[in-house]
C-alpha atoms as a PDB file:
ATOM      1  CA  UNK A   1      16.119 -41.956 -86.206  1.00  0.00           C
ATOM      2  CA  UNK A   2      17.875 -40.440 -89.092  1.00  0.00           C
ATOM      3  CA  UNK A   3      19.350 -38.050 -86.799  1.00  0.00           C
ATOM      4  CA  UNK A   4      20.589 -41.050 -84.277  1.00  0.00           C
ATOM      5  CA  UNK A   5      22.327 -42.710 -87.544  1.00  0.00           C
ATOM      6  CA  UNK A   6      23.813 -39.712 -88.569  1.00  0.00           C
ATOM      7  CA  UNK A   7      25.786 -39.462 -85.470  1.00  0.00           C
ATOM      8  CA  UNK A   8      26.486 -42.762 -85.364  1.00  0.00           C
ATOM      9  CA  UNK A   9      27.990 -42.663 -89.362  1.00  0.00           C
ATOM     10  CA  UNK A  10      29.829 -39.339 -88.134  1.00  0.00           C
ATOM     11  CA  UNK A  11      31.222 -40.921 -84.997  1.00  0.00           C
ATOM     12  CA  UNK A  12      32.392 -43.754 -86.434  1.00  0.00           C
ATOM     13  CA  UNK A  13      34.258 -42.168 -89.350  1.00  0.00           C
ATOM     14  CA  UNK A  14      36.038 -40.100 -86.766  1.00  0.00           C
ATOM     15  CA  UNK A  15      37.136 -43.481 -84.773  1.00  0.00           C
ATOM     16  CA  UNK A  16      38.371 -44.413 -88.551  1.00  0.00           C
ATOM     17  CA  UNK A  17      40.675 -40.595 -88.856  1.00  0.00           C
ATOM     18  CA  UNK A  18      41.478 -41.356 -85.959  1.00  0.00           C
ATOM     19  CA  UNK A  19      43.141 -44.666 -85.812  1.00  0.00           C
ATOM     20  CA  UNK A  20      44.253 -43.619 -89.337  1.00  0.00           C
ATOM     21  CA  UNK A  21      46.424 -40.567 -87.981  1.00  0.00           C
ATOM     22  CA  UNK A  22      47.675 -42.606 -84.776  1.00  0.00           C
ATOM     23  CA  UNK A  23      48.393 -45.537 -87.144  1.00  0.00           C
ATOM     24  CA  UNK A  24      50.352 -42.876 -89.534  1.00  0.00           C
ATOM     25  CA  UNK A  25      52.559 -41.310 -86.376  1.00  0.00           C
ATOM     26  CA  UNK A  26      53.820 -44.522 -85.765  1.00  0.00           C
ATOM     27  CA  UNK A  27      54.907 -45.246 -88.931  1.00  0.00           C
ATOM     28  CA  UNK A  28      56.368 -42.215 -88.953  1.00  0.00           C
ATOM     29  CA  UNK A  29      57.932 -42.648 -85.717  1.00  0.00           C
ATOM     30  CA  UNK A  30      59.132 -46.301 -86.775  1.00  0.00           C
ATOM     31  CA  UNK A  31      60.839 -44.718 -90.220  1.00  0.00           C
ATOM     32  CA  UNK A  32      62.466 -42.420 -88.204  1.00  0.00           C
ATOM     33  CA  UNK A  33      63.428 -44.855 -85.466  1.00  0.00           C
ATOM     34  CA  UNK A  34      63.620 -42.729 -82.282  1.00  0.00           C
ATOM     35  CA  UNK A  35      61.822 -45.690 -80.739  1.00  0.00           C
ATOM     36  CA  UNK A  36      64.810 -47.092 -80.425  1.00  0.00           C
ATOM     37  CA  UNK A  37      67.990 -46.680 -78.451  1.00  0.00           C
ATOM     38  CA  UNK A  38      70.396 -44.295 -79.165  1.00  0.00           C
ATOM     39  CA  UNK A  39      72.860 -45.510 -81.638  1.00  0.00           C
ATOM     40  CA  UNK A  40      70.769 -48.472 -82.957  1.00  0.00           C
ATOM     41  CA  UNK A  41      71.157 -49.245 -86.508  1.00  0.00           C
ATOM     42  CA  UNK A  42      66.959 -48.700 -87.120  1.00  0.00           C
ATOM     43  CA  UNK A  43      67.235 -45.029 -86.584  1.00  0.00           C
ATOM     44  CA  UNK A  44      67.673 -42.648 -88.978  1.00  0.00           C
ATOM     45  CA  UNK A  45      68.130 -39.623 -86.929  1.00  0.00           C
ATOM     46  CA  UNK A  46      71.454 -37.866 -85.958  1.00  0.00           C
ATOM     47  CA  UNK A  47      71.511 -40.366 -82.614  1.00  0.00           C
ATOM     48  CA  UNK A  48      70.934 -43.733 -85.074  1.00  0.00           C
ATOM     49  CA  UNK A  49      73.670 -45.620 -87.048  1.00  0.00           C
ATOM     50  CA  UNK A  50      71.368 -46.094 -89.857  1.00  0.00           C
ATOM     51  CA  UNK A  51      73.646 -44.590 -92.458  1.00  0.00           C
ATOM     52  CA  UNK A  52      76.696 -46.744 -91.308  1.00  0.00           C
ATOM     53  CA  UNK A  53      74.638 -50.396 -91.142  1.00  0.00           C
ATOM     54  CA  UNK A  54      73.425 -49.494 -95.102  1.00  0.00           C
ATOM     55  CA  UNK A  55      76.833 -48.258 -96.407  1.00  0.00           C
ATOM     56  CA  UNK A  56      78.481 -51.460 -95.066  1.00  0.00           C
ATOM     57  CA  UNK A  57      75.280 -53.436 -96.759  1.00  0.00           C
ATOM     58  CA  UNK A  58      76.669 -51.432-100.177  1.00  0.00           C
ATOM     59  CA  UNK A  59      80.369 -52.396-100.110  1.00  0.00           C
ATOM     60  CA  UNK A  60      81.395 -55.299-102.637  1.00  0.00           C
ATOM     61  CA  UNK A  61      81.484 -58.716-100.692  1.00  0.00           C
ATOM     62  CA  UNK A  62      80.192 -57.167 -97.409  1.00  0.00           C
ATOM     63  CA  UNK A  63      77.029 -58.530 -96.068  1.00  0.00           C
ATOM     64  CA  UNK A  64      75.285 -57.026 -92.760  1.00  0.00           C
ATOM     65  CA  UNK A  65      72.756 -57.959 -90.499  1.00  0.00           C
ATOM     66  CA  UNK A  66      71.396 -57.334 -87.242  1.00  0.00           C
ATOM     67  CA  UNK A  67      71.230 -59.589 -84.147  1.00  0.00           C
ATOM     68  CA  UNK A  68      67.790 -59.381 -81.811  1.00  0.00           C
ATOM     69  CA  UNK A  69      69.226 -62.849 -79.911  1.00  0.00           C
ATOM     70  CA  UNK A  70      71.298 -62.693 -76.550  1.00  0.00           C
ATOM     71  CA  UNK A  71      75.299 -63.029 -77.106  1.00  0.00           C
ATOM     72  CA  UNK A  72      75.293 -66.769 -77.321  1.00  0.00           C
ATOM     73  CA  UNK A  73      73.118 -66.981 -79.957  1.00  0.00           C
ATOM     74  CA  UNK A  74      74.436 -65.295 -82.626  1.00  0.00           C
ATOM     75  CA  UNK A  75      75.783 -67.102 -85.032  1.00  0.00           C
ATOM     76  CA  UNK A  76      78.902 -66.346 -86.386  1.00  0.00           C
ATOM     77  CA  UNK A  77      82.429 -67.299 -87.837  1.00  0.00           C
ATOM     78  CA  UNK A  78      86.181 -66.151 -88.014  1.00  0.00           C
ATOM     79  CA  UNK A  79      84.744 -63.646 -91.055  1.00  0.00           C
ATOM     80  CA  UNK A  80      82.461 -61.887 -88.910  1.00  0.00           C
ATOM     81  CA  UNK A  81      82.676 -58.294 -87.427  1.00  0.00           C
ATOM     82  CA  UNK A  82      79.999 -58.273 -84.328  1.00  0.00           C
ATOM     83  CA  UNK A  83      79.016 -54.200 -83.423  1.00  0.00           C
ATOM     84  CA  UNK A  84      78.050 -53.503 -79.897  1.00  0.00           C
ATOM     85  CA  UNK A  85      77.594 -49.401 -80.697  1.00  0.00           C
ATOM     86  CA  UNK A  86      76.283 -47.306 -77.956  1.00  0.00           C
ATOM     87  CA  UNK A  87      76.871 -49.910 -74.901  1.00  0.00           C
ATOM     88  CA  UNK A  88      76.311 -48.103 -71.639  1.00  0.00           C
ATOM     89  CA  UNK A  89      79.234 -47.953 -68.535  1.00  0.00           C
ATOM     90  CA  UNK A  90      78.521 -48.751 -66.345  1.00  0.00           C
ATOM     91  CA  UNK A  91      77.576 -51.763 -67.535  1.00  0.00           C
ATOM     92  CA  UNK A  92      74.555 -52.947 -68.877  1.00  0.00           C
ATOM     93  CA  UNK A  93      74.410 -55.029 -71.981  1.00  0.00           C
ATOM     94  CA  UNK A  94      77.808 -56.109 -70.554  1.00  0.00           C
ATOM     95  CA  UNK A  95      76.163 -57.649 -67.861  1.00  0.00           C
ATOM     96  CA  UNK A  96      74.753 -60.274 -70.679  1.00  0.00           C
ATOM     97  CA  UNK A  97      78.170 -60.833 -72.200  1.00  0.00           C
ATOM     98  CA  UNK A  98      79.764 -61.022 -69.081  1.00  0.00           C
ATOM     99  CA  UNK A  99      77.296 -64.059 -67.847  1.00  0.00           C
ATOM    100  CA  UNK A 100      78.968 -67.104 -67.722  1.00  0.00           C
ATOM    101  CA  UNK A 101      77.251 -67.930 -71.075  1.00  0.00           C
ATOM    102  CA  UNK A 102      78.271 -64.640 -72.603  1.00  0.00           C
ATOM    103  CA  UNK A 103      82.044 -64.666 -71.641  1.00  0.00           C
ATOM    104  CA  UNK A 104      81.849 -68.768 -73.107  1.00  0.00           C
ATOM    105  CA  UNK A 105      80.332 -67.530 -76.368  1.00  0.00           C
ATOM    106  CA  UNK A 106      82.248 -64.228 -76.912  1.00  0.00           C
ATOM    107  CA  UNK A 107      85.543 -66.075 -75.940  1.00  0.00           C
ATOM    108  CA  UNK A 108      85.073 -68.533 -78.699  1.00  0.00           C
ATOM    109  CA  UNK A 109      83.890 -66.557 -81.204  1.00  0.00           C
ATOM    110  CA  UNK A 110      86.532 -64.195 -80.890  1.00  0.00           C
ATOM    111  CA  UNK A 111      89.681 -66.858 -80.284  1.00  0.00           C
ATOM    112  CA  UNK A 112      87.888 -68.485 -83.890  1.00  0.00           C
ATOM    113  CA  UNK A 113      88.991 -65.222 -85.349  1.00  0.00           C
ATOM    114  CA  UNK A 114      85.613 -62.822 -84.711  1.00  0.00           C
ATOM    115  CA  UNK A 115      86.268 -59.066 -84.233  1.00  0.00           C
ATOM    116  CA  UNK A 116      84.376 -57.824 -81.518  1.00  0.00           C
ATOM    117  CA  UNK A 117      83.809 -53.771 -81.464  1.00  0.00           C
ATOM    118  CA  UNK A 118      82.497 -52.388 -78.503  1.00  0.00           C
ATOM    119  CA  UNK A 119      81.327 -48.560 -78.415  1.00  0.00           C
ATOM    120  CA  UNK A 120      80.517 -46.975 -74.871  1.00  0.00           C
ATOM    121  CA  UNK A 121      77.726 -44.304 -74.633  1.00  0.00           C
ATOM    122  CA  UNK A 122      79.111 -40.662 -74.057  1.00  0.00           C
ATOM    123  CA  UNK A 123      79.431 -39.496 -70.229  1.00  0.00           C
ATOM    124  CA  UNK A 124      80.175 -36.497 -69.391  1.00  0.00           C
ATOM    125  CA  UNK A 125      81.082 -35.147 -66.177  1.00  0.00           C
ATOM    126  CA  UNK A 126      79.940 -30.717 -66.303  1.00  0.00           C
ATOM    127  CA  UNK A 127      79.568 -29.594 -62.993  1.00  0.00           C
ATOM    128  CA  UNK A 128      82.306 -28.069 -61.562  1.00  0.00           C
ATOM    129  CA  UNK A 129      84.870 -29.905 -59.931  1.00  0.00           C
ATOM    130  CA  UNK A 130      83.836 -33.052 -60.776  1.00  0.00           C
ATOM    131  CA  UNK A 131      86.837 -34.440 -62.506  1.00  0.00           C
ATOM    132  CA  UNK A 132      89.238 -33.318 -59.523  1.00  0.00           C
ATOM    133  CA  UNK A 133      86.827 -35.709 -57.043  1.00  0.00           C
ATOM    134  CA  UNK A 134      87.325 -38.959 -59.709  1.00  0.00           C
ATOM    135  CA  UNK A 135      89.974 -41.466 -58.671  1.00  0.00           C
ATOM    136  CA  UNK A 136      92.545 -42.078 -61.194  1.00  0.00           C
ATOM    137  CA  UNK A 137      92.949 -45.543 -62.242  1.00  0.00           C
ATOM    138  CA  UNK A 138      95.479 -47.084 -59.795  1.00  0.00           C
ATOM    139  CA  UNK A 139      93.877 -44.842 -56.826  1.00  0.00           C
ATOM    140  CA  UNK A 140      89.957 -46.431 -58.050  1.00  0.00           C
ATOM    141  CA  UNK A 141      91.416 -50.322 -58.446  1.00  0.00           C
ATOM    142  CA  UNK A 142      92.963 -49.869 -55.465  1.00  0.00           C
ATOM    143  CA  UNK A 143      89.895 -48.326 -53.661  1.00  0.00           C
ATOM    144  CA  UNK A 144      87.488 -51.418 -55.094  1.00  0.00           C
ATOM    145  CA  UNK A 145      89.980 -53.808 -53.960  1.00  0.00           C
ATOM    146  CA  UNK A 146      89.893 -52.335 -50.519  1.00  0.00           C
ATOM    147  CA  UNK A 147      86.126 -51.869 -50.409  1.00  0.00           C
ATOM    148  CA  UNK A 148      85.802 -55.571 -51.830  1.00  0.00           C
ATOM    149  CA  UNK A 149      87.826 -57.046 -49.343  1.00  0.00           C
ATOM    150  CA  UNK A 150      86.112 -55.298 -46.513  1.00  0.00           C
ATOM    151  CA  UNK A 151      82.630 -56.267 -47.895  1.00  0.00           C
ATOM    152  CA  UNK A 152      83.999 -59.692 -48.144  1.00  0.00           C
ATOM    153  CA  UNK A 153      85.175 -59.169 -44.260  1.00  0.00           C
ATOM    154  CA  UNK A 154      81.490 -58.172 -43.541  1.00  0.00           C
ATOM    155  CA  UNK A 155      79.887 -61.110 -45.196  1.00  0.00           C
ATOM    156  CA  UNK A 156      78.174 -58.577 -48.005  1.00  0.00           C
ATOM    157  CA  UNK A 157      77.520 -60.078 -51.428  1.00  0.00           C
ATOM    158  CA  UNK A 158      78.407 -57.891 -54.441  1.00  0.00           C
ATOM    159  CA  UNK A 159      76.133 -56.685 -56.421  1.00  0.00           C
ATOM    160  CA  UNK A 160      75.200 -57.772 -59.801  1.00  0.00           C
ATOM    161  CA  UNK A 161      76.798 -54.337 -61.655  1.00  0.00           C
ATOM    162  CA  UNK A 162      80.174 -55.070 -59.224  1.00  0.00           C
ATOM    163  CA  UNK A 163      80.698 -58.179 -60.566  1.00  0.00           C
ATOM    164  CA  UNK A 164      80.421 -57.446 -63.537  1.00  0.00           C
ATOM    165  CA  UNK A 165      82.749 -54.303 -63.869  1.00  0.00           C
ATOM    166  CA  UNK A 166      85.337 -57.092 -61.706  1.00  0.00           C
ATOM    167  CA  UNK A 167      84.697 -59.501 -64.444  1.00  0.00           C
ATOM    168  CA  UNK A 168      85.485 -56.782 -67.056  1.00  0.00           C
ATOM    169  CA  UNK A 169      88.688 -56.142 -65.690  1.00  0.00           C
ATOM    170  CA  UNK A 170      90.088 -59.585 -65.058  1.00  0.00           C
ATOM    171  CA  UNK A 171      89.017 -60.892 -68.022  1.00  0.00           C
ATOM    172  CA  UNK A 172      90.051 -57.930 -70.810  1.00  0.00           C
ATOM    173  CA  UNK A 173      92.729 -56.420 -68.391  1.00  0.00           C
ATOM    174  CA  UNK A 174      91.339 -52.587 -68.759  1.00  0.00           C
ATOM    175  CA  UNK A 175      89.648 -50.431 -66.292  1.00  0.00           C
ATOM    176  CA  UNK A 176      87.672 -47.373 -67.158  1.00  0.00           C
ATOM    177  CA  UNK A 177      87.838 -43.770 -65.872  1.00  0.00           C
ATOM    178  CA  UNK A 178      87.171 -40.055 -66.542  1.00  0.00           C
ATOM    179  CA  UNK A 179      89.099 -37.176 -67.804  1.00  0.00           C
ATOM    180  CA  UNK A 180      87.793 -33.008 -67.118  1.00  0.00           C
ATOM    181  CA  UNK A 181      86.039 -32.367 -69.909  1.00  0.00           C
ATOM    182  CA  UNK A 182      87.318 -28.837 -69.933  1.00  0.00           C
ATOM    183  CA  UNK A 183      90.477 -30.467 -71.530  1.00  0.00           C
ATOM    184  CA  UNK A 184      90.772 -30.986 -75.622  1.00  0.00           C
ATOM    185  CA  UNK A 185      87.745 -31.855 -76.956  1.00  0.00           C
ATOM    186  CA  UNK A 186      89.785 -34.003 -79.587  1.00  0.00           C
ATOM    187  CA  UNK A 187      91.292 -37.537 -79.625  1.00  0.00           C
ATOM    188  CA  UNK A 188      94.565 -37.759 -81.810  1.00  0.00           C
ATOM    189  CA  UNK A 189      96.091 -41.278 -82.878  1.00  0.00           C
ATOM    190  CA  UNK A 190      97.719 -43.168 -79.836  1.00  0.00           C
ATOM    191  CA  UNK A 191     101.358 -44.595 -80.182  1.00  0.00           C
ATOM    192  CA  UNK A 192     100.236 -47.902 -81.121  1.00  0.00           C
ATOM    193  CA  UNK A 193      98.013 -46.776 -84.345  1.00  0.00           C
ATOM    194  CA  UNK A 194     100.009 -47.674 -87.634  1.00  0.00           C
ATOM    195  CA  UNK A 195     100.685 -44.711 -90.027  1.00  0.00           C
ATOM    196  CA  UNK A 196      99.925 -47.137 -93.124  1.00  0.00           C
ATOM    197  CA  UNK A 197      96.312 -46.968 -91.230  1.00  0.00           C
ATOM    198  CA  UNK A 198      96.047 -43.311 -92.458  1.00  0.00           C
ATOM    199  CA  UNK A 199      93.828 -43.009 -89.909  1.00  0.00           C
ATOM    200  CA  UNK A 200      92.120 -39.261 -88.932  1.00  0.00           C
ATOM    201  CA  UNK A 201      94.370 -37.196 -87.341  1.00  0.00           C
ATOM    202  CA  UNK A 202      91.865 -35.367 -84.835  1.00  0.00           C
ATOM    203  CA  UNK A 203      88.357 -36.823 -83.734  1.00  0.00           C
ATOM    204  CA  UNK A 204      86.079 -35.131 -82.186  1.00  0.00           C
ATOM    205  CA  UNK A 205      85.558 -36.620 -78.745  1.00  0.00           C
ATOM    206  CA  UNK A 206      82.527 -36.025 -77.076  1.00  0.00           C
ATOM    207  CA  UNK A 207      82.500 -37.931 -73.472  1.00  0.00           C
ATOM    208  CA  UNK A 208      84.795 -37.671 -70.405  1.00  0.00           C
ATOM    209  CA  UNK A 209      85.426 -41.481 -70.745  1.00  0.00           C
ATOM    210  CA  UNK A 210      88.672 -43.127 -70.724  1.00  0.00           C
ATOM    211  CA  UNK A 211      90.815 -46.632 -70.599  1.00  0.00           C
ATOM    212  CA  UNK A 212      92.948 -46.646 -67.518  1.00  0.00           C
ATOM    213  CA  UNK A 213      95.181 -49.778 -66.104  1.00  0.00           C
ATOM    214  CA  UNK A 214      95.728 -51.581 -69.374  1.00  0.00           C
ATOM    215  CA  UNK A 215      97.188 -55.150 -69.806  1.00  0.00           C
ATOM    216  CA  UNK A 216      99.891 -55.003 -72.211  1.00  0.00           C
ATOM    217  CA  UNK A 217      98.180 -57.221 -74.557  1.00  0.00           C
ATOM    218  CA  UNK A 218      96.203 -53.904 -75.444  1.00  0.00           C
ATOM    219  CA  UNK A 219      97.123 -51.211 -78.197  1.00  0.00           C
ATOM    220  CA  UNK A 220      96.486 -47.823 -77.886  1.00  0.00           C
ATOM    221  CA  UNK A 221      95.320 -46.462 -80.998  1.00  0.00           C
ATOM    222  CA  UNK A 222      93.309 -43.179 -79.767  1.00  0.00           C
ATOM    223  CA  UNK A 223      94.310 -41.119 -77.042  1.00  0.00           C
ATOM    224  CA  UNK A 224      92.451 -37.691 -75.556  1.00  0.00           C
ATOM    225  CA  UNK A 225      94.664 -35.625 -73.388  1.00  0.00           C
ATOM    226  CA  UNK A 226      97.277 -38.472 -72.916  1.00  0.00           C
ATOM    227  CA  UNK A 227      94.679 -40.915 -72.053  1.00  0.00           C
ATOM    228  CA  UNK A 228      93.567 -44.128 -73.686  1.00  0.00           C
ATOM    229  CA  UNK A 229      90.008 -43.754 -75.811  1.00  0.00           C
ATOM    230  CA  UNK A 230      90.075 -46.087 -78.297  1.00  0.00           C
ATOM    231  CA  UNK A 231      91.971 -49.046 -77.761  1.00  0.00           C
ATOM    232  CA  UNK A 232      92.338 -53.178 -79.308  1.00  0.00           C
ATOM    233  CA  UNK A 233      93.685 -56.294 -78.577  1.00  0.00           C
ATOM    234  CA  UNK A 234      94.522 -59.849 -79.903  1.00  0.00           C
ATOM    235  CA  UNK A 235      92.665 -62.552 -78.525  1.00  0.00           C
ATOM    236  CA  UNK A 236      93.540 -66.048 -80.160  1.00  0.00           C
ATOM    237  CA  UNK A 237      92.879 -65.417 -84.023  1.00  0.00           C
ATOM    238  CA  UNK A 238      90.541 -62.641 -83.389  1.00  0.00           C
ATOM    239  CA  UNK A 239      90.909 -59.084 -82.451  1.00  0.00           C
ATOM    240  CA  UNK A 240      88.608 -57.117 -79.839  1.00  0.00           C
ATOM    241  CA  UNK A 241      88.240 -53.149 -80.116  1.00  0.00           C
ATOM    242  CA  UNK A 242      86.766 -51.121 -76.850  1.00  0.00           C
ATOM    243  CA  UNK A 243      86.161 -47.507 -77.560  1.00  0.00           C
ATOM    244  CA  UNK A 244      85.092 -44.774 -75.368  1.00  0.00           C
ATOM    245  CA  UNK A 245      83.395 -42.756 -78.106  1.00  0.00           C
ATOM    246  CA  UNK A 246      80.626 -43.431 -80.253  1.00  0.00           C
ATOM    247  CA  UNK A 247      79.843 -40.435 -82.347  1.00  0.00           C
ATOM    248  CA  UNK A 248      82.055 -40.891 -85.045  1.00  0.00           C
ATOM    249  CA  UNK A 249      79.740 -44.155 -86.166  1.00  0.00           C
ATOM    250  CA  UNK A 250      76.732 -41.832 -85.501  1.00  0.00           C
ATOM    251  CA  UNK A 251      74.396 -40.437 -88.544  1.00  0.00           C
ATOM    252  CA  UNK A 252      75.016 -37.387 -87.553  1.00  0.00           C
ATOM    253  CA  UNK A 253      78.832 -37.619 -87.745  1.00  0.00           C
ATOM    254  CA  UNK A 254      78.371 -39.581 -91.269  1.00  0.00           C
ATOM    255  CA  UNK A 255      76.907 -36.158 -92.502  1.00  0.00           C
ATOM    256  CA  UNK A 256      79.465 -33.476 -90.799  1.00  0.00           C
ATOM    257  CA  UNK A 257      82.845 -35.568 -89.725  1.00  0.00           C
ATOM    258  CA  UNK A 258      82.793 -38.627 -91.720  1.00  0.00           C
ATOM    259  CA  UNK A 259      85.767 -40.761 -91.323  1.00  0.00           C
ATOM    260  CA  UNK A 260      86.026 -43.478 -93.939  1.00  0.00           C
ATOM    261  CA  UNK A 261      89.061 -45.006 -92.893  1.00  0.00           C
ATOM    262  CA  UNK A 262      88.406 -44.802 -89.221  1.00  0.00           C
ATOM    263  CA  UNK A 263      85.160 -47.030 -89.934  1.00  0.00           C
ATOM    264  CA  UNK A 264      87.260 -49.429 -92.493  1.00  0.00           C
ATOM    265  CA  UNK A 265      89.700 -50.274 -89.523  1.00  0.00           C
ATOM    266  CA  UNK A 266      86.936 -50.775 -86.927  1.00  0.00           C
ATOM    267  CA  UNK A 267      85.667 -53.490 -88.947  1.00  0.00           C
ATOM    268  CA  UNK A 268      88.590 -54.723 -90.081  1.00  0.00           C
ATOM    269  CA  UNK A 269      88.994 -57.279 -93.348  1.00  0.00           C
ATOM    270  CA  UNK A 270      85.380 -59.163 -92.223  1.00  0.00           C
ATOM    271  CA  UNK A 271      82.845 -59.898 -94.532  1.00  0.00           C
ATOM    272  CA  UNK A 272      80.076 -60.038 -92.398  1.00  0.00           C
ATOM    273  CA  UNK A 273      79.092 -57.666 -90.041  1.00  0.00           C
ATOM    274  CA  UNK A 274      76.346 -58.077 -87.354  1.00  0.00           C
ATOM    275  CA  UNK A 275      74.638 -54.992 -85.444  1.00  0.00           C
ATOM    276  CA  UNK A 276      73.357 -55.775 -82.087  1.00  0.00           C
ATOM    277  CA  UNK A 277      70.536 -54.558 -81.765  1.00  0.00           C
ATOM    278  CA  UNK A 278      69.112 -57.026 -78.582  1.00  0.00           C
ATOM    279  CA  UNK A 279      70.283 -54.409 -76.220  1.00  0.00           C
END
């Protein structure tokens, strides 16, 4: 018998180390914050934006928070910065903004005087003649135009991702595309990007990404090999920023290539700056 509740007393008090050391990894893991998606503002590793969300939190009259709600519920004002970092193209979050309800709510946030940032996830195109096979810009509009029609022809319904990247285009005026990545592996200010900016004069640019068939409503203010990578536009009282890199917001690139004025532009004068972190 005393044998039988020895056991018992040893088992359980490994069930208790146990749960004790899982419990403990996932705090760790938590505090760390690879759980989430790269770029989210809850990790604290070289892929999170951490170190960005609590310097902003530090600056005189700057207040940040994040947003866990879809696009039309997050409320904001004409002082408010809203950060999409480390969207994916093709799209996904964008497929939320670009509902019916998202494009609605974004509109009028932004025309109320909002600044809207958008960040894209690197891509990278590294196998050997890849770039030479991509489309550029007029060649790939005029391509989906084509292929639309004739799906249209043959009765086929788009699907959910081809509406949206339509939507995109016809309602900000910018396509995307892709540059070799055996080009410069820098971005340098575009023609549009003020010198009283004092913006960096090299970035490092880590994605074969690009901005291709522009409205002119848009400004270039980072270009990689001649092509659009950062890029913003006027929209009623607001402003809206797209930008085909995301490192330089990273933690990693607050450690080794921080860029202070860089990240005071892409917020801009607002007082309030909301992370999404729904995505």
């Amino acid at each position: 018998m005393k044998t039988r509740d020895a056991n018992v007393a040893l088992g359980l008090a490994a069930g208790v180390l146990l749960a004790a050391g899982v419990i403990k990894l996932f705090g760790i893991r938590f505090e760390a914050g690879d759980v989430y998606p790269p770029y989210s503002s809850l990790r604290s590793d070289p892929l999170g934006t951490r170190v960005l969300y609590e310097s902003l939190g530090r600056c005189r009259g700057v207040s940040v928070e994040r947003n866990y709600l879809p696009e039309h519920g997050i409320k904001s004002d004409g002082d408010t910065a809203i950060l999409f970092l480390g969207d994916t193209l093709p799209v996904t979050s964008m497929l939320r903004v670009l509902s019916e309800q998202g494009v609605e709510a974004v509109n009028s946030r932004v025309r109320n005087g909002a600044r809207l940032v958008v960040t894209l996830a690197p891509r990278n195109f590294d196998r050997p003649g890849a770039a030479a096979e991509e489309k550029t810009g007029p060649e790939r509009m005029r391509a989906r135009k084509a292929k639309e029609k004739e799906e249209k022809d043959a009765g086929k319904d788009k699907t959910d991702e081809e509406k949206a990247l339509t939507s995109f285009h016809d309602w900000l005026g910018v396509d995307y595309g892709d540059f070799p990545v055996f080009g410069t592996d820098t971005a340098a200010p575009g023609k549009d990007a003020a010198p009283g900016l004092n913006l960096p004069r090299s970035l490092s640019c880590h994605t074969s990404l690009c901005f291709t068939n522009l409205s002119a409503a848009w400004k270039v203010i980072y270009t990689r090999d001649d092509k659009a990578v950062i890029i913003e536009r006027a929209l009623g009282r607001g402003t809206i920023v797209l930008s085909a890199m995301t490192y330089f917001v990273s933690n990693e690139a607050m450690r080794d290539e921080r860029h202070a004025a860089l990240l005071s532009w892409l917020v801009g004068p607002k007082r309030r700056v909301i992370f999404d972190e729904y995505h």
